[in-house]
N, C-alpha and C. Protein backbone atom coordinates (compact mmCIF):
# COMPACT_ATOMS: atom_id res chain seq x y z
N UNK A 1 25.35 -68.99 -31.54
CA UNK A 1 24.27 -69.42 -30.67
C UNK A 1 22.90 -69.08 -31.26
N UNK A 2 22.65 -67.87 -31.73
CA UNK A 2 21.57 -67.60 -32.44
C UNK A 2 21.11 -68.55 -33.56
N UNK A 3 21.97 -68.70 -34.52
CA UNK A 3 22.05 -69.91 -35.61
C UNK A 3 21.63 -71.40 -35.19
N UNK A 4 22.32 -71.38 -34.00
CA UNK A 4 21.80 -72.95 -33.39
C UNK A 4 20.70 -72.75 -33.04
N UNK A 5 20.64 -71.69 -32.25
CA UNK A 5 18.85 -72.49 -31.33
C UNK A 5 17.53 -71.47 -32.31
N UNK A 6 17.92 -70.88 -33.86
CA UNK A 6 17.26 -70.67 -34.61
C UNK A 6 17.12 -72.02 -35.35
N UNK A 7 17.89 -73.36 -35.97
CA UNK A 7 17.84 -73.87 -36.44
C UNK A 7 17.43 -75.30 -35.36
N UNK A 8 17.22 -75.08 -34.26
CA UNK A 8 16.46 -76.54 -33.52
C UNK A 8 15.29 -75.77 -33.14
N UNK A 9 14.67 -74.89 -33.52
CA UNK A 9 13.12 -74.33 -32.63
C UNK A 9 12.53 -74.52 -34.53
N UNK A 10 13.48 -73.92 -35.38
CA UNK A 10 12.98 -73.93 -36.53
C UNK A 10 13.20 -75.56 -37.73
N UNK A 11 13.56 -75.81 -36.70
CA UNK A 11 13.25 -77.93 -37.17
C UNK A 11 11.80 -78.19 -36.75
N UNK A 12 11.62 -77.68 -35.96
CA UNK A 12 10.31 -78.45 -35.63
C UNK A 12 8.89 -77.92 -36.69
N UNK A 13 9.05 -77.24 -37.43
CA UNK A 13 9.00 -76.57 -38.60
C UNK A 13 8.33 -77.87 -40.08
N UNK A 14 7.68 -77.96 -40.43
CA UNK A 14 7.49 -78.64 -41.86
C UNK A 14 7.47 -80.22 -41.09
N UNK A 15 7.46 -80.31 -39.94
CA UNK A 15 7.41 -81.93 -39.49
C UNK A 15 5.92 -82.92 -39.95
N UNK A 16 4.97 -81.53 -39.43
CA UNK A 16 3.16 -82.18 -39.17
C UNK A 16 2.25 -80.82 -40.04
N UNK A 17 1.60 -81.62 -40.71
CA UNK A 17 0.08 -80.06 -40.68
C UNK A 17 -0.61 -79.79 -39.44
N UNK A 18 -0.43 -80.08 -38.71
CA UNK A 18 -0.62 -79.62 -37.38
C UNK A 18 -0.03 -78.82 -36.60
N UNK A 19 1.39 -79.64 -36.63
CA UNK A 19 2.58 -78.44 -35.82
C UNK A 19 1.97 -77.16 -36.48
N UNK A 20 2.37 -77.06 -38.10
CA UNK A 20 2.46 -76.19 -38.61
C UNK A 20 1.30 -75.09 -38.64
N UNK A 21 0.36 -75.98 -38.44
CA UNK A 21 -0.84 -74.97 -38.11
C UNK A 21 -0.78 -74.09 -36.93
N UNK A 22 -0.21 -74.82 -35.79
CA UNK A 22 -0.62 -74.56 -34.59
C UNK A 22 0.80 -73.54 -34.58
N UNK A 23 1.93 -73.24 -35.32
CA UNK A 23 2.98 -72.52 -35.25
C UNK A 23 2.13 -70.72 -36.13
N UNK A 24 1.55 -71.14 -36.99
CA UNK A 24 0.73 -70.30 -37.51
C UNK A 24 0.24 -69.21 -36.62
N UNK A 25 -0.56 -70.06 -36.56
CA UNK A 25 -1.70 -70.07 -35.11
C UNK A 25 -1.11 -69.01 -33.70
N UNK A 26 -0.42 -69.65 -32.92
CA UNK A 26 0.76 -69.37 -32.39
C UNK A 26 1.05 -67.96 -33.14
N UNK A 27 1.78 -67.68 -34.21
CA UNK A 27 2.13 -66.13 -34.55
C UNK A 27 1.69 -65.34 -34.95
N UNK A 28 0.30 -65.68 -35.07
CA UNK A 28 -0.79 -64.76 -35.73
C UNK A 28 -2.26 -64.48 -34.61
N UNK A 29 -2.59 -65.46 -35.36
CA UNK A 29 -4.09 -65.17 -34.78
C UNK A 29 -4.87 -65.35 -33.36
N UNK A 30 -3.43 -65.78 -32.66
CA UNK A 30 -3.43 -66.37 -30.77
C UNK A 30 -3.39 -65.24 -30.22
N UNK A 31 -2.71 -63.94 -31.01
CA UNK A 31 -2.01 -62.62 -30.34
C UNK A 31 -2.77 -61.99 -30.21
N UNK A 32 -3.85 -62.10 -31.62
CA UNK A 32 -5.28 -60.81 -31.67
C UNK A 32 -6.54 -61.50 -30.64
N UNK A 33 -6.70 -62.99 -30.36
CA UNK A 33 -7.11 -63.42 -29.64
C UNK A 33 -7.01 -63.07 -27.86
N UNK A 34 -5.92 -63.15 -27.69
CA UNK A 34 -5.09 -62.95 -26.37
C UNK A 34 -5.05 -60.87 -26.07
N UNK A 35 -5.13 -60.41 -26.94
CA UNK A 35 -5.29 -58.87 -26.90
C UNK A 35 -6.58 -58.79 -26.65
N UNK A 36 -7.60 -59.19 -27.48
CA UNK A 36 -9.32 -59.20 -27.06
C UNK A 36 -9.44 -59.65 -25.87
N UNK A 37 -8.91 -60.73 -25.00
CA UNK A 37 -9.52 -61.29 -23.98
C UNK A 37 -8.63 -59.98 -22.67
N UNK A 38 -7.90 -59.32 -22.52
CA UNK A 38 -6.66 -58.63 -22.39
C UNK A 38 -7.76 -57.69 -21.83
N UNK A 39 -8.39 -57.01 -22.88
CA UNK A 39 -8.94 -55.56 -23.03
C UNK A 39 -10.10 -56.24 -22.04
N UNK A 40 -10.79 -57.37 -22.34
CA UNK A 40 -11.82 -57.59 -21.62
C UNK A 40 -12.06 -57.84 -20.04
N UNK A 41 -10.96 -58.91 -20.30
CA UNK A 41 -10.81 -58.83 -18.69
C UNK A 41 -10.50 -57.82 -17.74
N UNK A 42 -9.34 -56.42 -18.14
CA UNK A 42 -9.28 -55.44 -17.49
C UNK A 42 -10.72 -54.81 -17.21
N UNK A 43 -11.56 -54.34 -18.18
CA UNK A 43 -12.81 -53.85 -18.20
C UNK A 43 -13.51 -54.42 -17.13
N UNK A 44 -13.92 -55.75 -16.96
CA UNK A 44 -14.46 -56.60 -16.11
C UNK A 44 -14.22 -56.82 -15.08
N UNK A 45 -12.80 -57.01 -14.55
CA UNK A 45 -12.54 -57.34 -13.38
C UNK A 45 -12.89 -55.91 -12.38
N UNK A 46 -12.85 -56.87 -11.54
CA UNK A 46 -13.40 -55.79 -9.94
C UNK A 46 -12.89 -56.36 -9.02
N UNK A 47 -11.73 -57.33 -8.94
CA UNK A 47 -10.90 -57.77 -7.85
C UNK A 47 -12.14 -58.26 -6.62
N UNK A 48 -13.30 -58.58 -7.20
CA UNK A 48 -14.15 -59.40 -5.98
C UNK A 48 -14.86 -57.79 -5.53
N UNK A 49 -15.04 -56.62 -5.73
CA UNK A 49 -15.08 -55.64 -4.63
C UNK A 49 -15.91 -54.95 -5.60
N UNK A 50 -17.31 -54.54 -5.38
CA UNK A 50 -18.02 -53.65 -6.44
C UNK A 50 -19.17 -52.80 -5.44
N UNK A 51 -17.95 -51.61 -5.39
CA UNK A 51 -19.04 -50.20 -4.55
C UNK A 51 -20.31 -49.86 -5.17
N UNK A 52 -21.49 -49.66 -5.09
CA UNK A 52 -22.48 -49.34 -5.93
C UNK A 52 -22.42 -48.05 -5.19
N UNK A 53 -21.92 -47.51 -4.23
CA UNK A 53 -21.77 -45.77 -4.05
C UNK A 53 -20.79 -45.19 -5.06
N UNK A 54 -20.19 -46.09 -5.40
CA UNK A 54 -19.11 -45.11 -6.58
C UNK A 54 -18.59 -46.14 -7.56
N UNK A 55 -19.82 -46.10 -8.58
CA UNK A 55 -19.18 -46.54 -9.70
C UNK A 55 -18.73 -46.07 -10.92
N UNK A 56 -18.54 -44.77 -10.51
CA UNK A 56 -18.09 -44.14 -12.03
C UNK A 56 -16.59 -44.00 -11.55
N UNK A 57 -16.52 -43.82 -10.55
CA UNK A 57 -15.15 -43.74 -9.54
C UNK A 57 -14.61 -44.95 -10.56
N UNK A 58 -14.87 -45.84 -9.89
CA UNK A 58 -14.27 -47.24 -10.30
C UNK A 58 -14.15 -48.25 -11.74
N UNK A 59 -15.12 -47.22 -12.46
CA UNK A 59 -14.84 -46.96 -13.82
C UNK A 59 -13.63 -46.46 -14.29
N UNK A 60 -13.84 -44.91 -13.91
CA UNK A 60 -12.72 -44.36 -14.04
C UNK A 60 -11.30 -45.52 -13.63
N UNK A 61 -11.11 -45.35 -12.64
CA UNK A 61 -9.67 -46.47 -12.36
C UNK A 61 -9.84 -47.75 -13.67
N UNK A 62 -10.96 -48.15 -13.93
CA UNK A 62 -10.79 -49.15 -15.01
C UNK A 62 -10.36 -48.35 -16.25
N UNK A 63 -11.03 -47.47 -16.90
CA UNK A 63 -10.32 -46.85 -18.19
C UNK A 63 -8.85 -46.71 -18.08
N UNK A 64 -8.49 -46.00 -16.48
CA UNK A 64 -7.13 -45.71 -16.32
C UNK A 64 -6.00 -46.83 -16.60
N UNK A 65 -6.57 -47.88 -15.70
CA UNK A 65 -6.06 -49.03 -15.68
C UNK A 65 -5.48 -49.93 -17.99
N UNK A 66 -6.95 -49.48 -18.33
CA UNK A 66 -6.87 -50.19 -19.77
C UNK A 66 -5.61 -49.08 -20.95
N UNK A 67 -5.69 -47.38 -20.56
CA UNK A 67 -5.01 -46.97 -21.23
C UNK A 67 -3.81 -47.26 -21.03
N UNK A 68 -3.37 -47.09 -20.13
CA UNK A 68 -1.92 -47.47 -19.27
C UNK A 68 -1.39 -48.48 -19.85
N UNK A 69 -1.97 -49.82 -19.79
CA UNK A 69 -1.90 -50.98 -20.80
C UNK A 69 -1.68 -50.68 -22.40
N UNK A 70 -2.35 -50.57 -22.52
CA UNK A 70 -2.18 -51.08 -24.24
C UNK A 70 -1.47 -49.56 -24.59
N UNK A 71 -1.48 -48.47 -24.04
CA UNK A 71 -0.86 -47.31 -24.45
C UNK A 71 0.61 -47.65 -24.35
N UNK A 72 1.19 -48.63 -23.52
CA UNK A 72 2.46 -49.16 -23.23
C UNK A 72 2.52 -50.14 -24.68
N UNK A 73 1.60 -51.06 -25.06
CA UNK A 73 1.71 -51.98 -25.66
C UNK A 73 1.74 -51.28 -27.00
N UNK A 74 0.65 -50.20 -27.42
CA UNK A 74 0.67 -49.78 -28.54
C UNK A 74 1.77 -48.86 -29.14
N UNK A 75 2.43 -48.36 -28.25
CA UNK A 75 3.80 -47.56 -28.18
C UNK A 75 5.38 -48.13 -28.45
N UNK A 76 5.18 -49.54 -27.67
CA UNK A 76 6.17 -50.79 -28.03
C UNK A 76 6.29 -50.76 -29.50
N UNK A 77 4.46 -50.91 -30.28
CA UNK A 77 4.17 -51.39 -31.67
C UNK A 77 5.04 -50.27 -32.24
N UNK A 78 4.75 -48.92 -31.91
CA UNK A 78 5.35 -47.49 -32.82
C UNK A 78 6.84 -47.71 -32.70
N UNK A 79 7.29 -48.23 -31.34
CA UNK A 79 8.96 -47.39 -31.34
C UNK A 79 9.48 -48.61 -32.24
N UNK A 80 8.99 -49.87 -32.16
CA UNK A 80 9.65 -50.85 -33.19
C UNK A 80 9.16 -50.50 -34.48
N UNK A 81 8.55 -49.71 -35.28
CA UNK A 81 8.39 -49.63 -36.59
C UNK A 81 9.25 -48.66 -36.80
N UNK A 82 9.66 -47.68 -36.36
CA UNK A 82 10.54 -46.54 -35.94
C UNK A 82 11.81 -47.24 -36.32
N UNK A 83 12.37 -48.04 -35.37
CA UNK A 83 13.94 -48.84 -35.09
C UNK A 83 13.82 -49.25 -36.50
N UNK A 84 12.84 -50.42 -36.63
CA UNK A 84 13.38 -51.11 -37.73
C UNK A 84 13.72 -50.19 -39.29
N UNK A 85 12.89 -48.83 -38.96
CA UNK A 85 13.31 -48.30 -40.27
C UNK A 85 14.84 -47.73 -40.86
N UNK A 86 15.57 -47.82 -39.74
CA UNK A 86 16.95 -47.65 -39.08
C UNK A 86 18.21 -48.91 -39.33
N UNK A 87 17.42 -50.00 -39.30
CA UNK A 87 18.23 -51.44 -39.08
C UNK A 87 17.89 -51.95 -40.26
N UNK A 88 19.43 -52.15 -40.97
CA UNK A 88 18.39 -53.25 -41.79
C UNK A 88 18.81 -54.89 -41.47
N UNK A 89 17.83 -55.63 -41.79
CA UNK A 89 18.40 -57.07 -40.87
C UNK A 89 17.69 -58.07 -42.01
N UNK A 90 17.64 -58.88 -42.39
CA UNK A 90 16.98 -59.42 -42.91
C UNK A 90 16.40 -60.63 -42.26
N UNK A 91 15.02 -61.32 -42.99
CA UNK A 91 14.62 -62.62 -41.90
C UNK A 91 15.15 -63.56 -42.13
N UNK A 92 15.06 -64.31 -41.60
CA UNK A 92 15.62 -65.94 -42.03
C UNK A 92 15.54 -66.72 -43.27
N UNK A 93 14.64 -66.41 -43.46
CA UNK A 93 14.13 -66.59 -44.92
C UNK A 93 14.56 -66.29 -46.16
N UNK A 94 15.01 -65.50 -46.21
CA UNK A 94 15.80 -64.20 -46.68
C UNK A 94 17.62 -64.53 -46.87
N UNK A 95 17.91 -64.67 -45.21
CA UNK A 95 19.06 -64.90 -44.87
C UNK A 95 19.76 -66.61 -45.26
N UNK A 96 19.01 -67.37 -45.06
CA UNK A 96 19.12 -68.66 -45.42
C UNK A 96 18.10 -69.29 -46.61
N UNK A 97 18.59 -69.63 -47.77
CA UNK A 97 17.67 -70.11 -49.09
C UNK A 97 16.74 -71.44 -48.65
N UNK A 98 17.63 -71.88 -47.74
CA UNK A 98 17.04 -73.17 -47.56
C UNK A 98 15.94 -73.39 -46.43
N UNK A 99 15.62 -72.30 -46.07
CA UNK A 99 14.45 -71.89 -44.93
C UNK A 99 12.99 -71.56 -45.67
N UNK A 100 12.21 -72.31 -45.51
CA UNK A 100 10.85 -71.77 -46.00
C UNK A 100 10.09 -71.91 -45.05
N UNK A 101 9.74 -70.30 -45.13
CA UNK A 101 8.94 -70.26 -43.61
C UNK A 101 7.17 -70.64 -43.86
N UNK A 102 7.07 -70.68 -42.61
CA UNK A 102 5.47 -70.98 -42.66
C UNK A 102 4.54 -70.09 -43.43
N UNK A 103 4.99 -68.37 -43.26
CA UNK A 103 3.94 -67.67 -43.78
C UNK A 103 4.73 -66.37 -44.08
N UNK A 104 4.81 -65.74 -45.43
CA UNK A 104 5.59 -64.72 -45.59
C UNK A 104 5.74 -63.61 -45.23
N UNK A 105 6.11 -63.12 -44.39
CA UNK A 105 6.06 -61.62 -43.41
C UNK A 105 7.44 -61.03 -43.70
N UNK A 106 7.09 -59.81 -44.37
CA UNK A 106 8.08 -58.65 -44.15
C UNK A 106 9.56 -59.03 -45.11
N UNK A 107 10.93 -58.59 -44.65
CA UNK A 107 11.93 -59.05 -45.68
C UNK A 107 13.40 -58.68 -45.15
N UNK A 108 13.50 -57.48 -44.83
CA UNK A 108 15.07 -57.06 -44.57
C UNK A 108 14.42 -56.06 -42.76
N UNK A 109 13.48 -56.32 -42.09
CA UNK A 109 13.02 -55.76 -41.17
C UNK A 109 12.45 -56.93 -39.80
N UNK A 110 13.73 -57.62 -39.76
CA UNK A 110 13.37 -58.60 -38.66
C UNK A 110 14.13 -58.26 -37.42
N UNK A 111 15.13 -57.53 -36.74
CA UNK A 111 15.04 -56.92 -35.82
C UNK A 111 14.55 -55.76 -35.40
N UNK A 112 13.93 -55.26 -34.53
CA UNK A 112 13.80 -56.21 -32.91
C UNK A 112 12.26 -56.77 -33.71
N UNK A 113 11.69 -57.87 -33.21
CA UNK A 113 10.48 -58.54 -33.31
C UNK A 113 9.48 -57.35 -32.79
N UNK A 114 8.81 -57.27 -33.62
CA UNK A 114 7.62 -55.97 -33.06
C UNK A 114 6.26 -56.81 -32.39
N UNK A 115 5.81 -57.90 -32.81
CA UNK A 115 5.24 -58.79 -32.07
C UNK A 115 6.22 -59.49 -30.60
N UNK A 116 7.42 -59.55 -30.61
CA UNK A 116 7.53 -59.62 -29.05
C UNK A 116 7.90 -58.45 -28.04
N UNK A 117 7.72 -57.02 -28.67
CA UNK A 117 7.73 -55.90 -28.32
C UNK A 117 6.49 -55.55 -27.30
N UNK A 118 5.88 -55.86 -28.83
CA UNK A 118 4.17 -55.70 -28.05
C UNK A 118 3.65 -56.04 -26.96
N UNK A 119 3.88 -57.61 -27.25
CA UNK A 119 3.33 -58.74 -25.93
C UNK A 119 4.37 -58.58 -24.83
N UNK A 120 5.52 -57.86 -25.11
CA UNK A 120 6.03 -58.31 -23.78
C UNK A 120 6.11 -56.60 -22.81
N UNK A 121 5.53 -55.99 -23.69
CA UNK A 121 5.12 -54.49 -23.16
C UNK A 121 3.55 -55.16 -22.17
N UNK A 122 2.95 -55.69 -23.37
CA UNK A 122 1.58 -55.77 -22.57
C UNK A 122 1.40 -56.89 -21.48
N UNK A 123 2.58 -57.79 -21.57
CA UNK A 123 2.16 -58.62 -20.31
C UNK A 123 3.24 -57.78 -19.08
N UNK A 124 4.34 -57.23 -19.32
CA UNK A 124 4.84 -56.55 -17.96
C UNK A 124 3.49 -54.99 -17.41
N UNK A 125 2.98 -54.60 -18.30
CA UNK A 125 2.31 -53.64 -17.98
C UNK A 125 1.18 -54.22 -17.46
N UNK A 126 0.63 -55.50 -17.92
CA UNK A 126 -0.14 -56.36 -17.02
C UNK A 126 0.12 -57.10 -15.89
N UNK A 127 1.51 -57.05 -15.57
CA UNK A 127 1.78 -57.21 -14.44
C UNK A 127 1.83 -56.07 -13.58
N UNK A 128 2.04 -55.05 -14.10
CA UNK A 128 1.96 -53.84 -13.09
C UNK A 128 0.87 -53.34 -12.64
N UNK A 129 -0.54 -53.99 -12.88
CA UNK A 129 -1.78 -53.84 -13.14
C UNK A 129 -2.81 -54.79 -12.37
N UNK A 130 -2.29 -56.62 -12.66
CA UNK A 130 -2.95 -57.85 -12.02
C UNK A 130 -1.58 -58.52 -12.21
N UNK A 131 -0.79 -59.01 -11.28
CA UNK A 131 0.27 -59.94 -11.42
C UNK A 131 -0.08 -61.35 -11.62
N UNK A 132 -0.98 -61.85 -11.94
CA UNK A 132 -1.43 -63.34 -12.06
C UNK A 132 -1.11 -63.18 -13.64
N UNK A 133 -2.57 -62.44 -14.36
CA UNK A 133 -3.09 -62.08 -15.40
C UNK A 133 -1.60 -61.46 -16.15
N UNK A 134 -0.57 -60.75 -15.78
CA UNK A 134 0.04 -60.31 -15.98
C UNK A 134 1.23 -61.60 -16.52
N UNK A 135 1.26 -62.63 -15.38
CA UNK A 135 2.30 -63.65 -15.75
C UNK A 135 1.83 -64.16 -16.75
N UNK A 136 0.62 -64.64 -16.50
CA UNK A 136 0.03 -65.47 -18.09
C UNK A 136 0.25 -64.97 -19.34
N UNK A 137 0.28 -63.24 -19.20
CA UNK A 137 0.78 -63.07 -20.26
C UNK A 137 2.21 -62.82 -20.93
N UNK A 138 3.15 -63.22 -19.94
CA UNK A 138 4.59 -63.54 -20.66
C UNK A 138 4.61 -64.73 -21.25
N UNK A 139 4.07 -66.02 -20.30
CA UNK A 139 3.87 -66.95 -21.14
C UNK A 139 3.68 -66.43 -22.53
N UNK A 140 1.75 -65.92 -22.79
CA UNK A 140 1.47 -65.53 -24.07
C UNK A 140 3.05 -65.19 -25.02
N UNK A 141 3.34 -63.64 -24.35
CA UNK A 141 4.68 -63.48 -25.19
C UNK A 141 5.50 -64.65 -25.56
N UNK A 142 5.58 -65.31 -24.72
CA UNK A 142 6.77 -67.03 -25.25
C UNK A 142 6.45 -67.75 -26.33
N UNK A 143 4.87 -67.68 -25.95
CA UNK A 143 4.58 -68.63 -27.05
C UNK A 143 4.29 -67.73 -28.20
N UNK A 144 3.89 -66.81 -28.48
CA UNK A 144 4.34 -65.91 -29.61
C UNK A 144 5.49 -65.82 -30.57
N UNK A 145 6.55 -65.26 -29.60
CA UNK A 145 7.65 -65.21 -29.88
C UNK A 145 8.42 -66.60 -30.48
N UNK A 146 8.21 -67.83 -30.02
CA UNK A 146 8.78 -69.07 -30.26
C UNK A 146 8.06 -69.98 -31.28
N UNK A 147 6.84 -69.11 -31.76
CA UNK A 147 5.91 -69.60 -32.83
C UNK A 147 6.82 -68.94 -34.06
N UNK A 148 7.29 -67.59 -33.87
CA UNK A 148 7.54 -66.92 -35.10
C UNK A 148 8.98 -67.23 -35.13
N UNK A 149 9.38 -68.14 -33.97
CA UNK A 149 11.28 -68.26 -34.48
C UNK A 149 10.69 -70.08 -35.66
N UNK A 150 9.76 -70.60 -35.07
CA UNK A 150 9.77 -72.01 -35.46
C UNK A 150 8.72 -71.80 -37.03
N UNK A 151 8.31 -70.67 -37.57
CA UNK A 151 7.61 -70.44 -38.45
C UNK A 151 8.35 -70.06 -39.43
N UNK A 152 9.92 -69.42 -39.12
CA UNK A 152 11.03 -68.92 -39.77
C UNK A 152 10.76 -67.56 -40.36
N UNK A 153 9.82 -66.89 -39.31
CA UNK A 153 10.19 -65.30 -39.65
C UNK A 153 11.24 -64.18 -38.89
N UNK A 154 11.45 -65.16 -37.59
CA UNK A 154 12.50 -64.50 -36.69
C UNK A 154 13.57 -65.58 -36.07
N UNK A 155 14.58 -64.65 -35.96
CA UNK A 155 15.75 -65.29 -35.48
C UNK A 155 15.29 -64.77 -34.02
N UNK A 156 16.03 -66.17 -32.88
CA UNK A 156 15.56 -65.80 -31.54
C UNK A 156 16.27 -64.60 -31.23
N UNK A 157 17.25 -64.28 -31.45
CA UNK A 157 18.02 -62.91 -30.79
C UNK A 157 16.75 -61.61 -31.11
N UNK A 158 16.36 -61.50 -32.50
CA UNK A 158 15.26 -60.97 -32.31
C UNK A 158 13.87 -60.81 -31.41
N UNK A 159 13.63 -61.55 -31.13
CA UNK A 159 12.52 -61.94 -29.92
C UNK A 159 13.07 -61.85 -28.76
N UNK A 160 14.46 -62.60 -28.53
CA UNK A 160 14.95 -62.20 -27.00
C UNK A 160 14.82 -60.14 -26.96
N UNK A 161 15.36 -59.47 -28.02
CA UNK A 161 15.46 -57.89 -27.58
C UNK A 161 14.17 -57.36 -28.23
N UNK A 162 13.69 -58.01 -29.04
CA UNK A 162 11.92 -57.00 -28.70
C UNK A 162 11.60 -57.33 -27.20
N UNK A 163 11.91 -59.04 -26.88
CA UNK A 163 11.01 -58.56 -25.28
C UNK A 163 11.74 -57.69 -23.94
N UNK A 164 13.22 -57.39 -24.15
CA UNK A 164 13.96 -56.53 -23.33
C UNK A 164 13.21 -55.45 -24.20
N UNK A 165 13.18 -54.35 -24.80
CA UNK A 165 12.56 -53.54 -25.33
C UNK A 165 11.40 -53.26 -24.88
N UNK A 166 10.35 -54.51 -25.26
CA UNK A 166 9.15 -54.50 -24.56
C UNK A 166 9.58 -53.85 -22.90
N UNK A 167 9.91 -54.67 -22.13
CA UNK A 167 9.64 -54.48 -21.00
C UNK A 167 10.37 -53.31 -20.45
N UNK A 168 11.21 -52.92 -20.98
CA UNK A 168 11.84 -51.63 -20.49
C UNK A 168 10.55 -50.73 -21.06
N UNK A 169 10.18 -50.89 -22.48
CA UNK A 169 9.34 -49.57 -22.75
C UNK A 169 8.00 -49.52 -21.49
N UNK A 170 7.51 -50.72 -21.13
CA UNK A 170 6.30 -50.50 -20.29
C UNK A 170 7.07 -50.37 -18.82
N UNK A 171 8.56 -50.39 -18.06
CA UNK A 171 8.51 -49.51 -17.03
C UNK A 171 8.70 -48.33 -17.15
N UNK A 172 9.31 -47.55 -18.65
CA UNK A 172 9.36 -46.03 -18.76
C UNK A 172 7.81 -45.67 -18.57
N UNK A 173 6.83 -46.22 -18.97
CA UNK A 173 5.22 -45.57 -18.97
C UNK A 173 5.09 -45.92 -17.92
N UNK A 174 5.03 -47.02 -16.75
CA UNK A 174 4.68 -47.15 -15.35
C UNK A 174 5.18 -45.93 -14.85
N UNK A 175 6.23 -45.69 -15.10
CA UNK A 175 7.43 -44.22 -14.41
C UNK A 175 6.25 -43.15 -14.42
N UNK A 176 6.36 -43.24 -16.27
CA UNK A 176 5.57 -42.12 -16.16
C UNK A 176 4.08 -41.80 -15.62
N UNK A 177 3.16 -42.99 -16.10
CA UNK A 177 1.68 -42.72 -15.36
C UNK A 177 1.66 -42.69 -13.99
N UNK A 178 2.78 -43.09 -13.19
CA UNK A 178 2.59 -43.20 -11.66
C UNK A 178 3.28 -41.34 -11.89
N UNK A 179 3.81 -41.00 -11.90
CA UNK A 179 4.15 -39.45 -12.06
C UNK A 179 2.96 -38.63 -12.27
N UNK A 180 2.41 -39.01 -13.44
CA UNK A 180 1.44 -38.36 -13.90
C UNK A 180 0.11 -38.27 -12.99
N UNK A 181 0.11 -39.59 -12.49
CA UNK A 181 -1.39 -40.04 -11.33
C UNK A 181 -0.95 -38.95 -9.88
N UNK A 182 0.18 -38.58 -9.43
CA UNK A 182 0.45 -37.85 -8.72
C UNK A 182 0.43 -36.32 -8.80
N UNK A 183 0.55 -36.27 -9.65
CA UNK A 183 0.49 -34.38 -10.44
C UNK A 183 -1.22 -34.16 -10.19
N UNK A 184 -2.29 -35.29 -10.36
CA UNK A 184 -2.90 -34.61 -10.74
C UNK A 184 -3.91 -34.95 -9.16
């Protein structure tokens, strides 16, 4: 099953300079895009409601709010560099001669996807945070993740368990910062 629906996401692959851009696009530079707007919007938002008796108060809850996030997301990034030093797997590329992927990443270190680790840490932890903002960003993760199976750096089984990974790692940190917000 992996083989199959690696080899019909990764057909669509070498069709257009466009697809191919936009598959690029898609596994690279959409993610650092989508992380900037991420950080910003937490910062910014005020859910409609802005006390001018306490705004450092409500600062505060915003920093809280942004570490919580990406400390989930950036932690996803560590425990998958960790795993993969453990696994060896190779990419598709690698694994099949006749695969030339869009853009050369990495070599015998393609499970779990550390890009769908990330995103799918940071959109469940953005759901635990703004559930709108939060869904949009699984999408994000999808289309991430399904850029880098159709770019031929990951097999989907990879991307399916970075984003179980992902999302388990950001409810162990919900566990914990809601613990932690109570202690103190």
């Amino acid at each position: 099953m992996n083989i199959y629906l690696f080899n019909l996401i990764y057909g669509l692959a070498h069709q257009s300079i466009f697809l191919d851009w936009l598959f690029v696009f898609g596994s690279n530079s959409f993610g650092y895009i989508m992380i900037f707007l991420a950080f910003v919007f937490l910062f910014l938002h005020t859910d409609g409601v802005f006390d001018y008796r306490t705004p450092f108060l409500q600062l505060k809850n915003k920093i809280k709010e942004i570490i919580f996030v990406f400390f989930s997301a950036v932690s996803a990034w560590i425990i998958q560099a960790v795993v993969k030093s453990f696994i060896i797997s190779p990419r598709p590329f690698i694994f099949f001669e006749n695969v030339k992927p869009l853009f050369l990443h990495g070599g015998m270190d393609s499970f779990p996807s550390g890009h769908s680790m990330f995103f799918a840490a940071l959109a469940m932890s953005l759901y635990f945070v703004h559930k709108r903002i939060g869904f949009m960003y699984f999408i994000v993760a999808l289309i991430v993740g399904l850029s880098r199976v159709a770019s031929g750096v990951h097999f989907p089984i990879d991307i399916l368990f970075g984003y179980i990974f992902g999302i388990i790692i950001a409810l162990i940190f919900r566990f914990i910062f809601i613990k932690k917000l109570h202690k103190s």
